[in-house]
PDB file of N, CA and C in Angstrom:
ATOM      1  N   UNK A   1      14.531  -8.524   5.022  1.00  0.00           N
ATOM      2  CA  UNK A   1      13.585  -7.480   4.689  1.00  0.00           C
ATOM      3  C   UNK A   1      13.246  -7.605   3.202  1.00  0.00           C
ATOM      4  N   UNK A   2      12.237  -7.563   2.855  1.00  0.00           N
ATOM      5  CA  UNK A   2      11.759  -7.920   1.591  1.00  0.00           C
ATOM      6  C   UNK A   2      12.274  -6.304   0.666  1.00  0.00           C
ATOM      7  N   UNK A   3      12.343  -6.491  -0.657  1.00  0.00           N
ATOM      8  CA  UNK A   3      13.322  -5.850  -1.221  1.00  0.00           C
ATOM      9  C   UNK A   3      12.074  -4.485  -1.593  1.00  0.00           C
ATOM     10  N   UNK A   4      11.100  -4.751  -1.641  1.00  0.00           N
ATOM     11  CA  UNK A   4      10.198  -3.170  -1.625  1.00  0.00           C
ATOM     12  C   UNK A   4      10.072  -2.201  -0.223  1.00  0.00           C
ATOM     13  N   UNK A   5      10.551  -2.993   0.606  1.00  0.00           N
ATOM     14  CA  UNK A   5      10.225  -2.326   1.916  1.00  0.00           C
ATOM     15  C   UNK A   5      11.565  -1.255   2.261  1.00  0.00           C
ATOM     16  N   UNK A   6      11.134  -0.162   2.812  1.00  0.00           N
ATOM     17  CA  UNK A   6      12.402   0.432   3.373  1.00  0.00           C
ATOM     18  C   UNK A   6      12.543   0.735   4.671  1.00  0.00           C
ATOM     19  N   UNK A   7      13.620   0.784   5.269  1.00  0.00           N
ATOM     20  CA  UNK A   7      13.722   0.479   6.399  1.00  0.00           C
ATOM     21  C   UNK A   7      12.896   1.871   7.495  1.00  0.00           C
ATOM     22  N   UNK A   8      11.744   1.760   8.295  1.00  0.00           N
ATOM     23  CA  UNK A   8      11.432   2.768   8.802  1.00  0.00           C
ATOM     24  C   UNK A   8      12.252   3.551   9.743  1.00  0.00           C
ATOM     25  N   UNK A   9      12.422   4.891   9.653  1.00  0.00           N
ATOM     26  CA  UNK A   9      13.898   5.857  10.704  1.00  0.00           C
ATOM     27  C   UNK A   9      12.874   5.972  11.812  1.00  0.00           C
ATOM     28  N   UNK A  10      13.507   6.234  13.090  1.00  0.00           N
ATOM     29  CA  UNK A  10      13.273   6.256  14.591  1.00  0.00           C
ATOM     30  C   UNK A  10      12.135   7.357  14.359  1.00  0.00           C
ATOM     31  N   UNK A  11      11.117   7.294  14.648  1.00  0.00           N
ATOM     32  CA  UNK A  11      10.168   8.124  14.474  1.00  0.00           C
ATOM     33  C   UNK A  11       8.960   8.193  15.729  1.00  0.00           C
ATOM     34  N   UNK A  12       9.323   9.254  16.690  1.00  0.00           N
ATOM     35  CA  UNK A  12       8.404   9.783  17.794  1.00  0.00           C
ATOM     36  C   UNK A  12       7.074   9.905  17.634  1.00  0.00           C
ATOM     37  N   UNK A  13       6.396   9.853  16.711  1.00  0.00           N
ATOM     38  CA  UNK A  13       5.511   9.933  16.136  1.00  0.00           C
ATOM     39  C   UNK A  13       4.516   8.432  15.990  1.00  0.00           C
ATOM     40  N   UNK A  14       5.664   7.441  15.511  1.00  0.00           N
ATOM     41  CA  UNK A  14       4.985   6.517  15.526  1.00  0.00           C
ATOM     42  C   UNK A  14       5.331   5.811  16.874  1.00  0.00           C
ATOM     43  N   UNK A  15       6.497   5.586  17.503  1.00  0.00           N
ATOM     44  CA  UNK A  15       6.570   5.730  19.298  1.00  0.00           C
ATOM     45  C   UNK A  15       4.836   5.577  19.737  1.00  0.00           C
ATOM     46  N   UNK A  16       4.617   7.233  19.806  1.00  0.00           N
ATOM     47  CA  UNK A  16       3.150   7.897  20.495  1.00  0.00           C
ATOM     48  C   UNK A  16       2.136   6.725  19.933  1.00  0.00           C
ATOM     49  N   UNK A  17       2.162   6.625  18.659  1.00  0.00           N
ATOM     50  CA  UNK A  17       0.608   6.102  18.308  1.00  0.00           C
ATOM     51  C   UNK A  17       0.778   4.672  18.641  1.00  0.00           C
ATOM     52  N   UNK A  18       1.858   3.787  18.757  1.00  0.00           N
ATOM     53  CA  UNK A  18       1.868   2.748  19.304  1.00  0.00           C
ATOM     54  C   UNK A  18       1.837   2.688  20.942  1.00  0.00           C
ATOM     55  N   UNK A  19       2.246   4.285  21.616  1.00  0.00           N
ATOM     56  CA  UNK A  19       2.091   4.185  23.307  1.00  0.00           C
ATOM     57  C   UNK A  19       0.455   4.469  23.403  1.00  0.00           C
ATOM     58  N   UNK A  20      -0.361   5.163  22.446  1.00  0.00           N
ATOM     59  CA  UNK A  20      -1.348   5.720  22.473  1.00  0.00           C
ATOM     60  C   UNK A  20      -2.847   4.047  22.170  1.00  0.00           C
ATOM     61  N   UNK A  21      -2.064   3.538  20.932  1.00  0.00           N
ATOM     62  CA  UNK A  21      -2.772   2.204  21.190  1.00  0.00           C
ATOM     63  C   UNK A  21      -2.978   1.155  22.388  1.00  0.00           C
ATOM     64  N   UNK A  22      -1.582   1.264  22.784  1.00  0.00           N
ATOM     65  CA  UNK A  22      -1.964   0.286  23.791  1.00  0.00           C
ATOM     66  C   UNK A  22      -2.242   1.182  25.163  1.00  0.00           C
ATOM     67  N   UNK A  23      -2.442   2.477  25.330  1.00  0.00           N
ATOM     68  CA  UNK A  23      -3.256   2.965  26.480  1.00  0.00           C
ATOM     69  C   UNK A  23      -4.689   2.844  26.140  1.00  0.00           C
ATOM     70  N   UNK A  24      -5.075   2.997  24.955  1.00  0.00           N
ATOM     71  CA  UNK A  24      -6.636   2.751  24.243  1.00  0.00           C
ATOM     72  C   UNK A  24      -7.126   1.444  25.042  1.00  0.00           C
ATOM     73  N   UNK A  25      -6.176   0.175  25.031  1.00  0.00           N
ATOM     74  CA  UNK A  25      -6.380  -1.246  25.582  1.00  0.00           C
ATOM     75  C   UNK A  25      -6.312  -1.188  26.562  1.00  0.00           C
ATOM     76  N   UNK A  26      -6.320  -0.439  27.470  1.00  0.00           N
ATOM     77  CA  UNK A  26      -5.514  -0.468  29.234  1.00  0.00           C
ATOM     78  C   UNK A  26      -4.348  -1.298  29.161  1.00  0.00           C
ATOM     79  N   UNK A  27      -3.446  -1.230  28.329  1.00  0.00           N
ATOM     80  CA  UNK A  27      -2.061  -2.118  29.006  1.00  0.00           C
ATOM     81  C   UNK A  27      -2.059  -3.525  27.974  1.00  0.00           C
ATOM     82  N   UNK A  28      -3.827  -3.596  27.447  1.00  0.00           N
ATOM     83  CA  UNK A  28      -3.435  -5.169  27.524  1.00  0.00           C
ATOM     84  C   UNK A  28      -2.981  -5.390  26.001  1.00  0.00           C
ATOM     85  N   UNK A  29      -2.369  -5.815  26.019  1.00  0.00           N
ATOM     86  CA  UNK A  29      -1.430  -6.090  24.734  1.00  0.00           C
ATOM     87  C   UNK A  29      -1.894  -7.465  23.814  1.00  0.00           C
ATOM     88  N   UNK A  30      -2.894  -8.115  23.950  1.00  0.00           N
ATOM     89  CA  UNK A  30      -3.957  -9.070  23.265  1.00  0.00           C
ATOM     90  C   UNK A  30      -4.648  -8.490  22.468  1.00  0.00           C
ATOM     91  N   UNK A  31      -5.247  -7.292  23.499  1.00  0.00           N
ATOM     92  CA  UNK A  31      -6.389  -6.450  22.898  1.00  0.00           C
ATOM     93  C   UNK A  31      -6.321  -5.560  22.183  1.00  0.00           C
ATOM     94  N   UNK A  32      -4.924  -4.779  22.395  1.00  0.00           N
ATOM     95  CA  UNK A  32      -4.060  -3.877  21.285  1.00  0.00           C
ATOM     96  C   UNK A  32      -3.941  -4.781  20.073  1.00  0.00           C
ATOM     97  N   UNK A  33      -3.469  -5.695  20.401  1.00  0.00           N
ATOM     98  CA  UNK A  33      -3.120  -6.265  18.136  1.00  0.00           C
ATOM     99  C   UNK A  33      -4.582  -6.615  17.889  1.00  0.00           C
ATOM    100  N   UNK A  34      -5.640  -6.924  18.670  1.00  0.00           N
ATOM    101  CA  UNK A  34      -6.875  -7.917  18.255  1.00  0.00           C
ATOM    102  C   UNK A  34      -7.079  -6.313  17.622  1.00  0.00           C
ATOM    103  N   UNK A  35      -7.623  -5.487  18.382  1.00  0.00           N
ATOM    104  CA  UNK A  35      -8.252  -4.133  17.533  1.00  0.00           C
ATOM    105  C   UNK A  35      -7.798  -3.470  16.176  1.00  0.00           C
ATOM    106  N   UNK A  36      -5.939  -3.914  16.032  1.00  0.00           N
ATOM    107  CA  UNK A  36      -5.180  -3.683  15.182  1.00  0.00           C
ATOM    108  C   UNK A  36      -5.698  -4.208  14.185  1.00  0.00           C
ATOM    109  N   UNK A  37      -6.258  -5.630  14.427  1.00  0.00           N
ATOM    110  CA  UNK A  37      -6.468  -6.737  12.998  1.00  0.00           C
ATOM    111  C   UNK A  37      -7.550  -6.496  12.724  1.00  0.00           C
ATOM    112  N   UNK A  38      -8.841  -5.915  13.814  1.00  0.00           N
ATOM    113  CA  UNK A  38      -9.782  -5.904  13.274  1.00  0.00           C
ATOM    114  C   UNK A  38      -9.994  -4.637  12.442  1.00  0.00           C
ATOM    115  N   UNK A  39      -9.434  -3.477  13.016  1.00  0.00           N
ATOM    116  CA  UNK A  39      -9.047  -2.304  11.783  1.00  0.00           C
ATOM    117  C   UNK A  39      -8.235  -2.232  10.793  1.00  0.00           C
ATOM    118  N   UNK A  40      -7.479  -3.408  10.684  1.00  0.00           N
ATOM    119  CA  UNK A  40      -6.864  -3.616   9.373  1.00  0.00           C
ATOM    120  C   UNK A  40      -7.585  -4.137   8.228  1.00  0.00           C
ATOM    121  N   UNK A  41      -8.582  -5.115   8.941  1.00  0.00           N
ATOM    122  CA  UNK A  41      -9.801  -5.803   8.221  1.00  0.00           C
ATOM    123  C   UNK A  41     -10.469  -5.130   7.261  1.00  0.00           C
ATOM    124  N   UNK A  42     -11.128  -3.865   8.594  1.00  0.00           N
ATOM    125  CA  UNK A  42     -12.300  -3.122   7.672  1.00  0.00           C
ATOM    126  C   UNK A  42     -11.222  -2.093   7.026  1.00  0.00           C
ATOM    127  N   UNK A  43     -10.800  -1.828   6.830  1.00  0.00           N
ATOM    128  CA  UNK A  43      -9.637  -1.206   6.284  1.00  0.00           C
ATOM    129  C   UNK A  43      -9.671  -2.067   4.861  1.00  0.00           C
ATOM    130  N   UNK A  44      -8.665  -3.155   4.987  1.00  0.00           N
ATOM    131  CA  UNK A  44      -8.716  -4.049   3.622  1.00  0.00           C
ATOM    132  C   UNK A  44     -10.202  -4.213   2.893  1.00  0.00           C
ATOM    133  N   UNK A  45     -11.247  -4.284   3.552  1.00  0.00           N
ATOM    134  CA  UNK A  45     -12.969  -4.756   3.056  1.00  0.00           C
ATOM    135  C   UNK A  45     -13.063  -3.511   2.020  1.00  0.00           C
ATOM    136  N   UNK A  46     -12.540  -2.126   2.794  1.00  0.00           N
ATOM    137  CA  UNK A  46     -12.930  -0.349   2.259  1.00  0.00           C
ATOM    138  C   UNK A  46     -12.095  -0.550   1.053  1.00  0.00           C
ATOM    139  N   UNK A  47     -10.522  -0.576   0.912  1.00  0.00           N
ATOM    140  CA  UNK A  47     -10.364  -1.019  -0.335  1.00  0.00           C
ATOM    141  C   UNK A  47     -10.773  -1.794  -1.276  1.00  0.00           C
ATOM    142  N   UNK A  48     -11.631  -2.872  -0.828  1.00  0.00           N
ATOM    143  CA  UNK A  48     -11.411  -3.546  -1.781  1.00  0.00           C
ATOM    144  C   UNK A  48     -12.450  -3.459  -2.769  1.00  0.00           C
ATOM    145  N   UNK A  49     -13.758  -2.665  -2.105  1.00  0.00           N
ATOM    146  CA  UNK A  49     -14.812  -2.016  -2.671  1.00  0.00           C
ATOM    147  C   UNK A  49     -14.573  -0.922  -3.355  1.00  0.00           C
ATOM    148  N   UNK A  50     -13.420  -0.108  -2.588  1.00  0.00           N
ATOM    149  CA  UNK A  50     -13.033   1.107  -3.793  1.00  0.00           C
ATOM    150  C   UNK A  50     -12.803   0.771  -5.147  1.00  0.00           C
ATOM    151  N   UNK A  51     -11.490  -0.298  -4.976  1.00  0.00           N
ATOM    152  CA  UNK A  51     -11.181  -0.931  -6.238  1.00  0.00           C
ATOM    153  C   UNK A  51     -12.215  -1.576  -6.999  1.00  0.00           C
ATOM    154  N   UNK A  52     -13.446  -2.092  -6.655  1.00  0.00           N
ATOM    155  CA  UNK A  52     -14.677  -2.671  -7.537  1.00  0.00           C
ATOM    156  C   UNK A  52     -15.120  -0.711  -7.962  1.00  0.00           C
ATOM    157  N   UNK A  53     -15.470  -0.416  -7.549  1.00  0.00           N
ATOM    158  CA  UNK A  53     -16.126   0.837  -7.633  1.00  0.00           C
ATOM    159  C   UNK A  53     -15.332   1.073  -9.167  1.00  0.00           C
ATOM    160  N   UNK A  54     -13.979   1.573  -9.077  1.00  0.00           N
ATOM    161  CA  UNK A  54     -13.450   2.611  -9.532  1.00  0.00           C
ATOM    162  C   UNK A  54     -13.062   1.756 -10.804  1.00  0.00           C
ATOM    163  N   UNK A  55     -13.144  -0.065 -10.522  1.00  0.00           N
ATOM    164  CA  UNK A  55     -13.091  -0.630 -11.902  1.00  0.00           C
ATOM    165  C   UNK A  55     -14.140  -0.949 -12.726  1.00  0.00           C
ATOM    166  N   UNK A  56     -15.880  -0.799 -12.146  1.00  0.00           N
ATOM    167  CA  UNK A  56     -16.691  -0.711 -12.662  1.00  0.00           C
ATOM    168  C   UNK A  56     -16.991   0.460 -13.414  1.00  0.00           C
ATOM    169  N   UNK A  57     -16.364   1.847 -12.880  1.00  0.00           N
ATOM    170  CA  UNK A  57     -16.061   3.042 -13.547  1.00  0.00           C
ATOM    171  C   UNK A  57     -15.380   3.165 -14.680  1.00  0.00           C
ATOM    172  N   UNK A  58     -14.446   2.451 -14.473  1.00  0.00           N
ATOM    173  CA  UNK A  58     -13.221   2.446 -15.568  1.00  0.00           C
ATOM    174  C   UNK A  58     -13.906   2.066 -16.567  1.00  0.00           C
ATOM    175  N   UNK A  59     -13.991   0.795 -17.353  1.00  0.00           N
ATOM    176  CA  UNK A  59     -14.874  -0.116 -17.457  1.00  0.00           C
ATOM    177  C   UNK A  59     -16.252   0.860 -18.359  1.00  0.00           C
ATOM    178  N   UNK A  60     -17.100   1.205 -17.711  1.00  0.00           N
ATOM    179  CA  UNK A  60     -17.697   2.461 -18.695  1.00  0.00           C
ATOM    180  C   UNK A  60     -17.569   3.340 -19.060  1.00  0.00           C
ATOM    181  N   UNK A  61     -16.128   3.872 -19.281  1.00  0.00           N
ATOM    182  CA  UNK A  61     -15.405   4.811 -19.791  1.00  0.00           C
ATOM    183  C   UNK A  61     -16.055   6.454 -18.452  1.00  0.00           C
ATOM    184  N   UNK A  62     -16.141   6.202 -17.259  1.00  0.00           N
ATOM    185  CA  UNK A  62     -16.063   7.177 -16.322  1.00  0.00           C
ATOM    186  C   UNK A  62     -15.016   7.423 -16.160  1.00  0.00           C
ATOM    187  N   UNK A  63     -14.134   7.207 -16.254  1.00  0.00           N
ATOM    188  CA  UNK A  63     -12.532   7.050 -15.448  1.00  0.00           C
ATOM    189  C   UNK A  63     -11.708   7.738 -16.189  1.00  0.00           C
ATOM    190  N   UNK A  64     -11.085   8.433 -16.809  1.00  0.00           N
ATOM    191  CA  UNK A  64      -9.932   9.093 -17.379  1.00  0.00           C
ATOM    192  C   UNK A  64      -9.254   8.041 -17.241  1.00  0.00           C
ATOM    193  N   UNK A  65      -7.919   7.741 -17.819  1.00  0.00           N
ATOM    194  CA  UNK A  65      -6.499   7.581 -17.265  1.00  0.00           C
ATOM    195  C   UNK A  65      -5.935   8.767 -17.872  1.00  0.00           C
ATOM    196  N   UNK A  66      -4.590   8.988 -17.366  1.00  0.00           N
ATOM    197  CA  UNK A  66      -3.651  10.214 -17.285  1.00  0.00           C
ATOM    198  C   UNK A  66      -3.059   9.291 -18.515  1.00  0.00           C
ATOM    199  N   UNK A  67      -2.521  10.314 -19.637  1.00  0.00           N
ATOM    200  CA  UNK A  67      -1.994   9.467 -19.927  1.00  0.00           C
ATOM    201  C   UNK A  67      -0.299  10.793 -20.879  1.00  0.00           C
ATOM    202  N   UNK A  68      -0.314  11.037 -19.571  1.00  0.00           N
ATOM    203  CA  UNK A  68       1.440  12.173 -19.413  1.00  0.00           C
ATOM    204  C   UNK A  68       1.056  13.235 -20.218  1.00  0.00           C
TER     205      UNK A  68
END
C-alpha cells in the first residue's frame, strides 16, 4: 500500500454504490469499470480545467492566497 493511502474501514455505504453500479450495468461487469473509466476521465478533463482556470486567476492577482 503506498505510504499516502489509508487503509479504507468496511463501509456499507460504499458496499451499496458499488452493488448500485453494477445494477446500473445489468450485472455486466465490463460495462461497470468501462463507465467507471469513462467518468473518471471526464472527471480528470473537469479538473484539469479548474486548475488552468484558477491558475490563470492566480496569475492576475484574482486569487487571494490565505496566508494564516
Amino acid at each position: 500500500m503506498p505510504p499516502h493511502a489509508e487503509p479504507i474501514p468496511d463501509d456499507d455505504g460504499l458496499e451499496a454504490a458499488v452493488n448500485q453500479a453494477i445494477a446500473a450495468c445489468d450485472g455486466d461487469l465490463r460495462a461497470t469499470i468501462r463507465a467507471l473509466i469513462v467518468a473518471n476521465d471526464y472527471l480528470e478533463s473537469e479538473v484539469a480545467e479548474l486548475m488552468k482556470a484558477v491558475s490563470r486567476a492566480y496569475m492576475r492577482g484574482r486569487f487571494n492566497t490565505y496566508s494564516g
